[in-house]
PDB file of N, CA and C in Angstrom:
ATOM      1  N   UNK A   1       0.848  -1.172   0.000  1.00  0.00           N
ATOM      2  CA  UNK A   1       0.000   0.000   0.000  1.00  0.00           C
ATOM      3  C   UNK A   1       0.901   1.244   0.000  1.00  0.00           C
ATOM      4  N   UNK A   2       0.428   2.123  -0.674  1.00  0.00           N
ATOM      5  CA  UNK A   2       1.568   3.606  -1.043  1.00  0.00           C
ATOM      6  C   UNK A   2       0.860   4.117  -0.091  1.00  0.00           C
ATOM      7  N   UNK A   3       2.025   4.932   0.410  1.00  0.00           N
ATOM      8  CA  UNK A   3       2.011   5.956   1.383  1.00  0.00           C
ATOM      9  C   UNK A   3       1.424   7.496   0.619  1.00  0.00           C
ATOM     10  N   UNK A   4       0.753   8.270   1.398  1.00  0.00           N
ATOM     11  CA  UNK A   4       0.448   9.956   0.741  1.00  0.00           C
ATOM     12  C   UNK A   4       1.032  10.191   1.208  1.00  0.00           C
ATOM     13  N   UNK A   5       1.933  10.513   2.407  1.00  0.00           N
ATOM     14  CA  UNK A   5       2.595  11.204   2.505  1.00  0.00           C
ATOM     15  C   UNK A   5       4.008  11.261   2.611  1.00  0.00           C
ATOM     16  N   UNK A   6       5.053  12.341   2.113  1.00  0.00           N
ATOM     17  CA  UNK A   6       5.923  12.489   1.872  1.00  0.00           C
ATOM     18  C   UNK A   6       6.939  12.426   3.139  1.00  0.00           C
ATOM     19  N   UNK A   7       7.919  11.547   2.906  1.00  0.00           N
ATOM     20  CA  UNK A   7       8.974  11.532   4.649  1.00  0.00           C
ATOM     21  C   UNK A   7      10.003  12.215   4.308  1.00  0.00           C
ATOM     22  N   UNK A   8      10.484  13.352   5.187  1.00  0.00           N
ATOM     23  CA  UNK A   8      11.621  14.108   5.542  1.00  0.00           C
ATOM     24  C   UNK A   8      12.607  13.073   6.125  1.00  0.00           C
ATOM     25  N   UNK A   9      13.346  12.912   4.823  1.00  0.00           N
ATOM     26  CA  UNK A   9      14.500  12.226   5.391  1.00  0.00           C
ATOM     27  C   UNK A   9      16.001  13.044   6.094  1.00  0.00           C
ATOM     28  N   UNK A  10      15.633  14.217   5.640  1.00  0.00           N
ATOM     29  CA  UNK A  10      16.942  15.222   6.106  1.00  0.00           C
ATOM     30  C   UNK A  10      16.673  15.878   8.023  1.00  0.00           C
ATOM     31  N   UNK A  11      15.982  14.949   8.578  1.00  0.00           N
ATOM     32  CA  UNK A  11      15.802  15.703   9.946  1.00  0.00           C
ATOM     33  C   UNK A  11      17.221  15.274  10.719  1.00  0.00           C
ATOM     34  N   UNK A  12      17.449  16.593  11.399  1.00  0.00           N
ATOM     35  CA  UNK A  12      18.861  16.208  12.068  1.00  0.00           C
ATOM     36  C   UNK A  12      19.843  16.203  11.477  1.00  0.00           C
ATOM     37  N   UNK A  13      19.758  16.890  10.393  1.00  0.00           N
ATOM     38  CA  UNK A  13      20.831  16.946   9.685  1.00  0.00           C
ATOM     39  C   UNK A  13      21.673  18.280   9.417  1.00  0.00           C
ATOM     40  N   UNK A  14      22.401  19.205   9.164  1.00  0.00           N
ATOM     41  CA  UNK A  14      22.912  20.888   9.019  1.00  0.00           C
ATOM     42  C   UNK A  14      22.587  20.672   7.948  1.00  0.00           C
ATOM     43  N   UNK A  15      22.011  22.142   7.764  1.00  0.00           N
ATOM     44  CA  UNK A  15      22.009  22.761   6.807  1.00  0.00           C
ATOM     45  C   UNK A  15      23.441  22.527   5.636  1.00  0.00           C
ATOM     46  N   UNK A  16      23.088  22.779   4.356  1.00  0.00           N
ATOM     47  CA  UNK A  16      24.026  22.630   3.590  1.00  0.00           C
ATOM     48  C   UNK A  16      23.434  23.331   2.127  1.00  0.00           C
ATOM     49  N   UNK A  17      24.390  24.184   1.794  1.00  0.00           N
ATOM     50  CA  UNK A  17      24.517  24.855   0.596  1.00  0.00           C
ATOM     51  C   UNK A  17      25.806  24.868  -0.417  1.00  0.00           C
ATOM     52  N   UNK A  18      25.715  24.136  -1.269  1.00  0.00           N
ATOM     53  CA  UNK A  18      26.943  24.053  -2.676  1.00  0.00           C
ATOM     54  C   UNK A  18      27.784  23.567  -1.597  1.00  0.00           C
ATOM     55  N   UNK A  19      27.695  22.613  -0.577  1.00  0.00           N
ATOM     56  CA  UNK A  19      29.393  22.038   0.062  1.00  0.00           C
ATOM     57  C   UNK A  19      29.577  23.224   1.412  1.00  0.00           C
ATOM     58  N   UNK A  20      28.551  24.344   1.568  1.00  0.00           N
ATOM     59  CA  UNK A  20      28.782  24.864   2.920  1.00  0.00           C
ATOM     60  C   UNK A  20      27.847  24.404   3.765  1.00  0.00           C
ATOM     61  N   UNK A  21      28.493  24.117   5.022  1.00  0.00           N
ATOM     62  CA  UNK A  21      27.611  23.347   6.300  1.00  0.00           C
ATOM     63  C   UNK A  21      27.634  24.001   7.223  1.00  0.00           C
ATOM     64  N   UNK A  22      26.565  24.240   7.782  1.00  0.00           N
ATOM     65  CA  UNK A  22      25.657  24.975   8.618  1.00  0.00           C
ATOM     66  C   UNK A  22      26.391  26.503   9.329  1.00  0.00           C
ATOM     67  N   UNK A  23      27.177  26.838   9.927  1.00  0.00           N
ATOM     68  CA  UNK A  23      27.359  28.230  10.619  1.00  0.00           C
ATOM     69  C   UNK A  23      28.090  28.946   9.069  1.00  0.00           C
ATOM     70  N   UNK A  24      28.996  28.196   8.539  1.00  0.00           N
ATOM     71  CA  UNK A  24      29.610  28.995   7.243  1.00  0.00           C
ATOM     72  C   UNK A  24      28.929  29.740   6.272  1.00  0.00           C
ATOM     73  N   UNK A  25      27.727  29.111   5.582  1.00  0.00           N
ATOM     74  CA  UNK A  25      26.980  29.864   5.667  1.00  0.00           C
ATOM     75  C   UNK A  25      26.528  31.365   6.019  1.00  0.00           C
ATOM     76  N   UNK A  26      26.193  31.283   7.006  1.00  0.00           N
ATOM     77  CA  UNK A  26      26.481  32.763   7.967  1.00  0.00           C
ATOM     78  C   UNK A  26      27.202  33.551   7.687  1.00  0.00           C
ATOM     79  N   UNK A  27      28.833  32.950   8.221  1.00  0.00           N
ATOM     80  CA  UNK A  27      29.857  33.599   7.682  1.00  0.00           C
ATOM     81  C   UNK A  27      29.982  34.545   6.432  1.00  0.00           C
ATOM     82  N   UNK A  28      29.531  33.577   5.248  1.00  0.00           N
ATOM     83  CA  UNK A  28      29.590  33.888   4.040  1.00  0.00           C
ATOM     84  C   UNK A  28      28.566  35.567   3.548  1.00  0.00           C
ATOM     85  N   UNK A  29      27.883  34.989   4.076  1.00  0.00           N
ATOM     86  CA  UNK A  29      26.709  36.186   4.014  1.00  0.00           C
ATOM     87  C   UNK A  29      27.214  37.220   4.678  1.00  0.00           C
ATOM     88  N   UNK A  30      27.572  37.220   5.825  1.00  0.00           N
ATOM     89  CA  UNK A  30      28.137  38.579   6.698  1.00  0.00           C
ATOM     90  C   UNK A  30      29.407  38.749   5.468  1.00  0.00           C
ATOM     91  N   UNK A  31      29.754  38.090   5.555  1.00  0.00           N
ATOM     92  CA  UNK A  31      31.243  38.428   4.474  1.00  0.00           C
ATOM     93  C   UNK A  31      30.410  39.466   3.265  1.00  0.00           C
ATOM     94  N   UNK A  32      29.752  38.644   2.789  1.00  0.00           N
ATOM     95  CA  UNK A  32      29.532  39.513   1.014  1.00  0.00           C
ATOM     96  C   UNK A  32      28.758  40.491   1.555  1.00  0.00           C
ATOM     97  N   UNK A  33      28.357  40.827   2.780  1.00  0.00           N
ATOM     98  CA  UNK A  33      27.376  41.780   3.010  1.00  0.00           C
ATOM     99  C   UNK A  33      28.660  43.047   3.273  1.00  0.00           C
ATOM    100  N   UNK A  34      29.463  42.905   3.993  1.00  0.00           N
ATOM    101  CA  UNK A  34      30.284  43.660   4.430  1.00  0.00           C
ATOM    102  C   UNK A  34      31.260  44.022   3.380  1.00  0.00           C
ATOM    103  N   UNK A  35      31.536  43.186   1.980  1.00  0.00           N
ATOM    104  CA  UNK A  35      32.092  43.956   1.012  1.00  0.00           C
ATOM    105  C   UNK A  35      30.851  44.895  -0.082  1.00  0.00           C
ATOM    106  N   UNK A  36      30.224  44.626   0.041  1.00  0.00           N
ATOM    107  CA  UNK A  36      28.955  45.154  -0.522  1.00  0.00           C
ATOM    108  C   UNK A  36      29.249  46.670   0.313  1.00  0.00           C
ATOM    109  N   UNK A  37      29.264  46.948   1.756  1.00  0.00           N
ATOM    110  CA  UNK A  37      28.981  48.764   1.815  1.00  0.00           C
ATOM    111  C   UNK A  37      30.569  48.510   2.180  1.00  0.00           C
ATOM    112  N   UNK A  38      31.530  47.692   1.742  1.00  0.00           N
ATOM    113  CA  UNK A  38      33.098  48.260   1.563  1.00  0.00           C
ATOM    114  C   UNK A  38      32.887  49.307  -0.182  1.00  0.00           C
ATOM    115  N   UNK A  39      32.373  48.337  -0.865  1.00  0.00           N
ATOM    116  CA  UNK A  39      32.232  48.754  -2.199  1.00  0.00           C
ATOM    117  C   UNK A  39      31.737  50.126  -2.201  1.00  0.00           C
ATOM    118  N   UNK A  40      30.550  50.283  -1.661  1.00  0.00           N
ATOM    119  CA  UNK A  40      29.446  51.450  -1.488  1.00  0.00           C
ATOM    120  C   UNK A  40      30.328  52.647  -1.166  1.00  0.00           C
ATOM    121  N   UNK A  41      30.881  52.294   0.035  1.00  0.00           N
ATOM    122  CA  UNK A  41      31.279  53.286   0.154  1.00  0.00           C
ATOM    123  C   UNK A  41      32.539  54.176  -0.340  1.00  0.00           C
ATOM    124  N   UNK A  42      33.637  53.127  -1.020  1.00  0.00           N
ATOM    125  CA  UNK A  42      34.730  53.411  -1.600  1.00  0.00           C
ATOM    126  C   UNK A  42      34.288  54.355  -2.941  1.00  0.00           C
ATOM    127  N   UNK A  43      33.074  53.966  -3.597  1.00  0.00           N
ATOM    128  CA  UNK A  43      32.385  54.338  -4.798  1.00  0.00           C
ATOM    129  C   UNK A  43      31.801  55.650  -4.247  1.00  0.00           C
ATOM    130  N   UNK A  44      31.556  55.630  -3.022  1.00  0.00           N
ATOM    131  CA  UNK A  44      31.019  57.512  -2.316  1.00  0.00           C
ATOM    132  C   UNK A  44      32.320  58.423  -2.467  1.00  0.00           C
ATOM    133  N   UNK A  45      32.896  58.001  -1.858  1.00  0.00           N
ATOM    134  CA  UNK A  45      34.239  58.234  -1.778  1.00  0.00           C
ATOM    135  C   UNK A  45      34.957  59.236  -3.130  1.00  0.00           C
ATOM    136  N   UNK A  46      34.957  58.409  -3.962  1.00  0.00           N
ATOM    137  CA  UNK A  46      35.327  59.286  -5.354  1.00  0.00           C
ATOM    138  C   UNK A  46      36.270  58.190  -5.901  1.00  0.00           C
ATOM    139  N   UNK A  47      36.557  56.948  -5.340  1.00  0.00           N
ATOM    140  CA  UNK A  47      37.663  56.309  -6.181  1.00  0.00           C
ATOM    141  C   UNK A  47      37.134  55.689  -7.428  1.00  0.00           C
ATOM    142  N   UNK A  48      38.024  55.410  -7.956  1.00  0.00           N
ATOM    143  CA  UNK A  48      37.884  55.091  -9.784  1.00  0.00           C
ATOM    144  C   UNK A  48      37.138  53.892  -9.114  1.00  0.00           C
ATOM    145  N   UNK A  49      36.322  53.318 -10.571  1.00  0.00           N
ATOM    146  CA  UNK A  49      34.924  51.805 -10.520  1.00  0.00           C
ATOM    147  C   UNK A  49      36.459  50.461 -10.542  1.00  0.00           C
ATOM    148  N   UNK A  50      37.065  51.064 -11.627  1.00  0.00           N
ATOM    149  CA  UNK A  50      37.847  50.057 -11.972  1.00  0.00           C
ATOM    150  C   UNK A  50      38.408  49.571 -10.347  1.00  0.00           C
ATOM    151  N   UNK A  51      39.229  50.095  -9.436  1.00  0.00           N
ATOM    152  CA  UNK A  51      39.885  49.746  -8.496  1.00  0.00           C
ATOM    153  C   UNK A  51      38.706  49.398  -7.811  1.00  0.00           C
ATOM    154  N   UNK A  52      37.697  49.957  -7.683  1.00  0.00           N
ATOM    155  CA  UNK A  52      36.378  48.869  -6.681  1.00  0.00           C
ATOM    156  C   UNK A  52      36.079  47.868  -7.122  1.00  0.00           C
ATOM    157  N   UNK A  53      36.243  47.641  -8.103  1.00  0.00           N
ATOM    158  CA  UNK A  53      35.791  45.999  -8.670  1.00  0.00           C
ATOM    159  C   UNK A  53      37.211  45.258  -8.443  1.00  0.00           C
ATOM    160  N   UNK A  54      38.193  45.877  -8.833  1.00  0.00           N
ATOM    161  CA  UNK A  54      39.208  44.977  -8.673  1.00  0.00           C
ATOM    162  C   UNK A  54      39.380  44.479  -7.169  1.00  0.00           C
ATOM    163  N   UNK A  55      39.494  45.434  -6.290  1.00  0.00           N
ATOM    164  CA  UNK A  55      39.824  45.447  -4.773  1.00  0.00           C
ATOM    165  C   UNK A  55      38.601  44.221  -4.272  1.00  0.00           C
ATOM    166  N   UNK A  56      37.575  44.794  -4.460  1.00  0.00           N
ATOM    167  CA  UNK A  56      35.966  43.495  -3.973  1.00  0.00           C
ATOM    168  C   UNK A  56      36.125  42.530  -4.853  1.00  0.00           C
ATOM    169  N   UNK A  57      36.666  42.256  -5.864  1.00  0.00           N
ATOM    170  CA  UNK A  57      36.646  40.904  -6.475  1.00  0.00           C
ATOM    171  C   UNK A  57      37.872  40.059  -5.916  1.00  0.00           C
ATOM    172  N   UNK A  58      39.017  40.896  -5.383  1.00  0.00           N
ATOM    173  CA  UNK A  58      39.668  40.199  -4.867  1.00  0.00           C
ATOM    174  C   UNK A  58      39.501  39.314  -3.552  1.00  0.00           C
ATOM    175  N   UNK A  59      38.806  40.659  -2.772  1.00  0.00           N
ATOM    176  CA  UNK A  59      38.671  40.669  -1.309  1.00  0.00           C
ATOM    177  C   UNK A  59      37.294  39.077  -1.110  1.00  0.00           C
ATOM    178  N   UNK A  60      36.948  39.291  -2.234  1.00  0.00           N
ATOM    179  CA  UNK A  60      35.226  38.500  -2.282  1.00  0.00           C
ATOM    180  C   UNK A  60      35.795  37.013  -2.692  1.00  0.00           C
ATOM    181  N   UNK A  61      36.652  37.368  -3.624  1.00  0.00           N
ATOM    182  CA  UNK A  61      37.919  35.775  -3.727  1.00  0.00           C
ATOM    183  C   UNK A  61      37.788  34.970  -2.583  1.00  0.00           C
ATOM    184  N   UNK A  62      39.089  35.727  -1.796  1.00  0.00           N
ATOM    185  CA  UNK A  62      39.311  35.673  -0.969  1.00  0.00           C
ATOM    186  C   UNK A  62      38.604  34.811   0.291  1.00  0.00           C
ATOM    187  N   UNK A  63      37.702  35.753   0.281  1.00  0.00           N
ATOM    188  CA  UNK A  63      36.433  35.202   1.400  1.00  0.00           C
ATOM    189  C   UNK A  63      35.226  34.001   0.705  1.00  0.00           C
ATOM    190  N   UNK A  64      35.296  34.087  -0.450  1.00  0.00           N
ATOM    191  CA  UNK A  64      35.072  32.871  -0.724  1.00  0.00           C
ATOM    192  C   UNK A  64      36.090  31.342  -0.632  1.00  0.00           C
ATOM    193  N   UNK A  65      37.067  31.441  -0.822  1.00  0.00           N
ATOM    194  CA  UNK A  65      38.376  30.248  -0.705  1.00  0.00           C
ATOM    195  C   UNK A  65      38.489  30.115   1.147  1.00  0.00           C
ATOM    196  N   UNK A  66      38.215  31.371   2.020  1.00  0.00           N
ATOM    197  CA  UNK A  66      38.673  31.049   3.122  1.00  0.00           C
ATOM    198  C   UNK A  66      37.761  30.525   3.886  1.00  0.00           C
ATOM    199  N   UNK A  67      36.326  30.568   3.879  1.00  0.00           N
ATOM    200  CA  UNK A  67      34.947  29.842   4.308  1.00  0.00           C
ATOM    201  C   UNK A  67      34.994  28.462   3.553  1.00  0.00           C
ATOM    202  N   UNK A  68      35.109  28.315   2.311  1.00  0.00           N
ATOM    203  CA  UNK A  68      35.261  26.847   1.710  1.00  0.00           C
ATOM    204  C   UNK A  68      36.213  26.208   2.567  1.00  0.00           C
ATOM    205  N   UNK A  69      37.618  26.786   2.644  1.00  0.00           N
ATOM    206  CA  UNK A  69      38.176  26.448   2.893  1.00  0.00           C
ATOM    207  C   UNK A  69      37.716  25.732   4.960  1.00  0.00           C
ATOM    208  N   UNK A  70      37.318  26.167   5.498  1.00  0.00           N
ATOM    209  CA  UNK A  70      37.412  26.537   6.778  1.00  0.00           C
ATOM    210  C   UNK A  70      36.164  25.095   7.244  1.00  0.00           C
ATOM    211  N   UNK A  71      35.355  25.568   6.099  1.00  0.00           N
ATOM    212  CA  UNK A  71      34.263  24.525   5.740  1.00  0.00           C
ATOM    213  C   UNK A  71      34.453  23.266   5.992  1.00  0.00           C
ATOM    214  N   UNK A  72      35.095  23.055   4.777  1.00  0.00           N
ATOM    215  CA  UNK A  72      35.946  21.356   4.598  1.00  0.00           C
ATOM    216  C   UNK A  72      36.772  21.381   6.033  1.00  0.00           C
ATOM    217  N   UNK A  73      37.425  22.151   6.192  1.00  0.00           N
ATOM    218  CA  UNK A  73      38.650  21.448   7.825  1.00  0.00           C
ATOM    219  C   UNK A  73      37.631  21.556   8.514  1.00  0.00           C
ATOM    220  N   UNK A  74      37.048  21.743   9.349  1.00  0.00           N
ATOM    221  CA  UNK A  74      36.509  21.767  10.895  1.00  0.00           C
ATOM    222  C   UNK A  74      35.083  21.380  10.437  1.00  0.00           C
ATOM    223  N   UNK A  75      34.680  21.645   9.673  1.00  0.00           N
ATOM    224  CA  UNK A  75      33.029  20.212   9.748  1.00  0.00           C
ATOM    225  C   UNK A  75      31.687  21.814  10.338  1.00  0.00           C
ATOM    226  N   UNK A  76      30.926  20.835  10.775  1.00  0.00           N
ATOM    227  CA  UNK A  76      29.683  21.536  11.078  1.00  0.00           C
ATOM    228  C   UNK A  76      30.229  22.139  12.388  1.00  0.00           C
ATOM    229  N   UNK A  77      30.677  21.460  13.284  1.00  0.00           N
ATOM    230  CA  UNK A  77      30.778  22.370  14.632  1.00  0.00           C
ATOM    231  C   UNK A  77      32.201  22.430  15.043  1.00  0.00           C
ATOM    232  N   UNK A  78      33.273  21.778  13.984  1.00  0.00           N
ATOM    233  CA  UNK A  78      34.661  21.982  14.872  1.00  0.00           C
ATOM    234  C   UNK A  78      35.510  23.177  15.053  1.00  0.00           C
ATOM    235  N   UNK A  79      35.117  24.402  14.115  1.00  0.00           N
ATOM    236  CA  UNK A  79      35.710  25.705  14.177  1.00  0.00           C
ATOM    237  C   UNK A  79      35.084  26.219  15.492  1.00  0.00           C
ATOM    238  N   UNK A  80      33.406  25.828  16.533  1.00  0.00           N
ATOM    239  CA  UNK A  80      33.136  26.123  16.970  1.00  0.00           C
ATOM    240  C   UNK A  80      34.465  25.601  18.160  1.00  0.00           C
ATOM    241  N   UNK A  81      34.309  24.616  18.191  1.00  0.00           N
ATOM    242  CA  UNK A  81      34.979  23.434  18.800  1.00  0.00           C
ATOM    243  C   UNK A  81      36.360  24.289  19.514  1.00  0.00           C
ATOM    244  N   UNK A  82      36.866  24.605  18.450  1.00  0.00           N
ATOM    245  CA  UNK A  82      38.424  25.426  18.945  1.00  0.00           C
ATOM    246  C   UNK A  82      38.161  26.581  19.388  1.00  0.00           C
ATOM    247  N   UNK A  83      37.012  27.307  18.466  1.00  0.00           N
ATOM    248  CA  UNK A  83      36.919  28.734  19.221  1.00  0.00           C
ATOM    249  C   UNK A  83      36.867  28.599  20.847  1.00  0.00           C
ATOM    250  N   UNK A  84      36.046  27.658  21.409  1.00  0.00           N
ATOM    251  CA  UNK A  84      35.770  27.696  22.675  1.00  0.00           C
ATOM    252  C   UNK A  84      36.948  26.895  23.737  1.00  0.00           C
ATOM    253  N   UNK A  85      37.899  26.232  22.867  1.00  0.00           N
ATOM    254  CA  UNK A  85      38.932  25.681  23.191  1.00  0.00           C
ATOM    255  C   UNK A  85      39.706  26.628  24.288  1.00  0.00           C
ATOM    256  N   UNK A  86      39.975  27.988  23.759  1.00  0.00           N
ATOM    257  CA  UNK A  86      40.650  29.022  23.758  1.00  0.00           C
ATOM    258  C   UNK A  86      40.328  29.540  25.238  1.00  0.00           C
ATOM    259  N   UNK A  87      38.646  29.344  25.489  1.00  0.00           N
ATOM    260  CA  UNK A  87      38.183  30.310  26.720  1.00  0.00           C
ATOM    261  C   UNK A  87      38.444  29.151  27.931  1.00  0.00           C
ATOM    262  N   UNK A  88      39.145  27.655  27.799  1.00  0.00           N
ATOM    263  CA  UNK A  88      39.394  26.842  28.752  1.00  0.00           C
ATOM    264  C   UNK A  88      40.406  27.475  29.541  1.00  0.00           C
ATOM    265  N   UNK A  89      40.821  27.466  30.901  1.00  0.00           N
ATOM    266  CA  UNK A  89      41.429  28.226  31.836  1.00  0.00           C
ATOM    267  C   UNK A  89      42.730  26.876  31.578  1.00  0.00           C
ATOM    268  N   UNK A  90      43.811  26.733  31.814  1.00  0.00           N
ATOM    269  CA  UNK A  90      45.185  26.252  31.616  1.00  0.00           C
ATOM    270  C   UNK A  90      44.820  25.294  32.988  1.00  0.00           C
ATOM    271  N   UNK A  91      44.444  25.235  34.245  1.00  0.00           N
ATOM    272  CA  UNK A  91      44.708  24.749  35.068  1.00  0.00           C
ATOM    273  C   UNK A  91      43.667  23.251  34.609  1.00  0.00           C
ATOM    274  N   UNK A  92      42.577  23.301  34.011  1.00  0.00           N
ATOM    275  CA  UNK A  92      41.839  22.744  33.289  1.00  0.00           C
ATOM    276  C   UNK A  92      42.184  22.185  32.196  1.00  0.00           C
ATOM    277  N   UNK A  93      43.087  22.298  31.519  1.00  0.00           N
ATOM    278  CA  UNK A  93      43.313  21.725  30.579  1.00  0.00           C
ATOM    279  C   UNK A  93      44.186  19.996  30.607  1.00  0.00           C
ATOM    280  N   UNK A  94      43.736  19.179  30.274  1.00  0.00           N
ATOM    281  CA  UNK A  94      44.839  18.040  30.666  1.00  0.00           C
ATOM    282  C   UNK A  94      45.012  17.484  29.135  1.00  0.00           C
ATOM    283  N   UNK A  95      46.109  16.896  29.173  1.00  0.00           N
ATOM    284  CA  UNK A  95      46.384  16.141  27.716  1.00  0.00           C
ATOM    285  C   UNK A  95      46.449  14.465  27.863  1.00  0.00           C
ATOM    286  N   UNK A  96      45.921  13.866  29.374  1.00  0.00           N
ATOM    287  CA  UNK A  96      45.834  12.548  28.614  1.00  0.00           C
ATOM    288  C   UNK A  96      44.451  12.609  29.955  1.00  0.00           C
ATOM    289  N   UNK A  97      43.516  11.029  29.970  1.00  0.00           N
ATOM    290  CA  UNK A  97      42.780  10.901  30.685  1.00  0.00           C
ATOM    291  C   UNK A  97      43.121  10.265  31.944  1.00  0.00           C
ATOM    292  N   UNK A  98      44.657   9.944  32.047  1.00  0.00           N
ATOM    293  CA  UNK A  98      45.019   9.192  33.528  1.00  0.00           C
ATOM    294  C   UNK A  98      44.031   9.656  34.734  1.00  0.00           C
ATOM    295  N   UNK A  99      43.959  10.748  34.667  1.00  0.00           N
ATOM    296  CA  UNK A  99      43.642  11.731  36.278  1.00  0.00           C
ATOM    297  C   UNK A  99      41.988  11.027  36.203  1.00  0.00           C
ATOM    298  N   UNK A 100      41.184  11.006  35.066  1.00  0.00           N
ATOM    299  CA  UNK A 100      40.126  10.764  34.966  1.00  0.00           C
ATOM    300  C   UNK A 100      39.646   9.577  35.314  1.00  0.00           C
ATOM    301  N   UNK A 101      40.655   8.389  34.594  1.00  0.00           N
ATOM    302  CA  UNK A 101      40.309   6.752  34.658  1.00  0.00           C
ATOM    303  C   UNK A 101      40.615   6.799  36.595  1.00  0.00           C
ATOM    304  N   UNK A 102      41.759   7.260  37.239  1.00  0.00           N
ATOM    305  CA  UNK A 102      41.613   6.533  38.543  1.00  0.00           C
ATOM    306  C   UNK A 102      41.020   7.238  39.087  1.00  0.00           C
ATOM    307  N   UNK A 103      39.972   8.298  39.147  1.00  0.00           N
ATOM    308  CA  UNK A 103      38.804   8.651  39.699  1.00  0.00           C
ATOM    309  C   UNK A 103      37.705   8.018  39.616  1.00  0.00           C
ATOM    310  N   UNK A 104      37.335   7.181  38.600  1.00  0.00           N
ATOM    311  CA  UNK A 104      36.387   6.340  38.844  1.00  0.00           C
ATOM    312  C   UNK A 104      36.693   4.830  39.425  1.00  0.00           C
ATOM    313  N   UNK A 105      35.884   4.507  40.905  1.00  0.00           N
ATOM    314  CA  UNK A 105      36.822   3.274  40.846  1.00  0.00           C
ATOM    315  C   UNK A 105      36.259   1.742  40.854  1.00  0.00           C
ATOM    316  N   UNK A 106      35.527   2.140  39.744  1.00  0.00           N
ATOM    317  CA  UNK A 106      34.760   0.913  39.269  1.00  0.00           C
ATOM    318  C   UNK A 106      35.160   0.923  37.461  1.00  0.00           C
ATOM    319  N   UNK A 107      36.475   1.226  37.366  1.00  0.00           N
ATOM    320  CA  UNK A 107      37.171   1.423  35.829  1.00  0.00           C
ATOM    321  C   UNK A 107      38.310   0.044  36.019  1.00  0.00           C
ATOM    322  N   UNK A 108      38.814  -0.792  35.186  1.00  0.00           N
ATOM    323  CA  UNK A 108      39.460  -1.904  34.809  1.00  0.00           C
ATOM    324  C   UNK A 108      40.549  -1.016  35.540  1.00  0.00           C
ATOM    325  N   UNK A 109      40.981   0.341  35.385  1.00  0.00           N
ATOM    326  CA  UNK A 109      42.450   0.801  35.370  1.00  0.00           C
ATOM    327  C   UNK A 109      42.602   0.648  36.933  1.00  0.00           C
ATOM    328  N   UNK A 110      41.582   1.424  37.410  1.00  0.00           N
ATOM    329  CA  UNK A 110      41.919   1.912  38.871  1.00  0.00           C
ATOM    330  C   UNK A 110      41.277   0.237  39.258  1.00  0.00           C
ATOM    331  N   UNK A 111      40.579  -1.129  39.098  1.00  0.00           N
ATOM    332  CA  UNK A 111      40.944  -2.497  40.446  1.00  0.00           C
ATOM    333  C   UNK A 111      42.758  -3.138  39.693  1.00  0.00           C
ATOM    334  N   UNK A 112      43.101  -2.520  38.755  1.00  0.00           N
ATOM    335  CA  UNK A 112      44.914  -2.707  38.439  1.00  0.00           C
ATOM    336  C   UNK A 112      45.387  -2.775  39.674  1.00  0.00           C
ATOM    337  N   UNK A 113      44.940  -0.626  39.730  1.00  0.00           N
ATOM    338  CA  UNK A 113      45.525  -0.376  40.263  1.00  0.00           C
ATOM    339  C   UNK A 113      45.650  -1.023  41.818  1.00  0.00           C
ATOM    340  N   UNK A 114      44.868  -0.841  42.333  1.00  0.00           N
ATOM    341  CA  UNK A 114      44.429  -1.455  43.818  1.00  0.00           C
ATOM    342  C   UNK A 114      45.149  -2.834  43.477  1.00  0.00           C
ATOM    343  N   UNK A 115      45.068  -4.014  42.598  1.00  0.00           N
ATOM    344  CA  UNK A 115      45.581  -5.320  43.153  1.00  0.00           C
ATOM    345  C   UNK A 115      47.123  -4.902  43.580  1.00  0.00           C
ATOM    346  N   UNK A 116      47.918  -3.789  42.811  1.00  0.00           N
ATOM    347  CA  UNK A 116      49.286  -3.713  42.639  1.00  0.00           C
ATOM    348  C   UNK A 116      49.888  -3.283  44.059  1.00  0.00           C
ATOM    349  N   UNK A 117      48.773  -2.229  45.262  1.00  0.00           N
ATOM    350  CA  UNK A 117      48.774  -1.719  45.510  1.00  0.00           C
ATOM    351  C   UNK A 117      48.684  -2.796  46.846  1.00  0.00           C
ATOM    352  N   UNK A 118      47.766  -3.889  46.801  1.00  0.00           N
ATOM    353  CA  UNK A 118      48.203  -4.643  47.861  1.00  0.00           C
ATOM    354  C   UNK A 118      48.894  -5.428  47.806  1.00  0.00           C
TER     355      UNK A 118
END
């Protein structure tokens, strides 16, 4: 028996446009928005068209290759990932899980530890 209605298979999934995933996006838009009144206003200004197109086509390059770019390395949330890396305090920070495994002491590591220990 056919179904009427249509199933959303994309739930839970980021957003995605031409290969950009979900916050880049964003990015992108604030980007071309912000060379848009760079343009505007360089063109108030009095400078020649030629150097505004050249300068925003570069700049718009640019910010297109560095969101693609940024895109592909860090995924949907890993640029978030590091940004917040940054606001971890140093005393907090550890680089392996030792301190962690013999705090729990119902972990394989820490009854090791204890047989060694008697």
């Amino acid at each position: 028996m056919a179904s009427i209605y249509n199933i959303n298979k994309g739930i839970n999934k980021p957003i995605e446009f031409k290969g950009l995933k979900a916050q880049y996006i964003g990015y992108l838009a604030i980007g071309l928005v912000i060379l848009l009144v760079l343009f505007a206003t360089m063109y108030i200004i009095g400078i020649n068209l030629l150097v505004c197109v050249l300068i925003i086509s570069a700049a718009g390059t640019t910010l297109f290759m560095t969101v693609y770019r940024l895109s592909y390395k860090y995924g949907e949330y890993g640029l978030l990932k590091k940004a917040a890396k940054r606001y971890i305090p140093p005393y907090l920070r550890f680089k392996s899980r030792k301190l962690f495994i013999q705090l729990n002491p119902n972990s394989d590591q820490a009854r090791r530890n204890d047989g060694k220990a008697n």
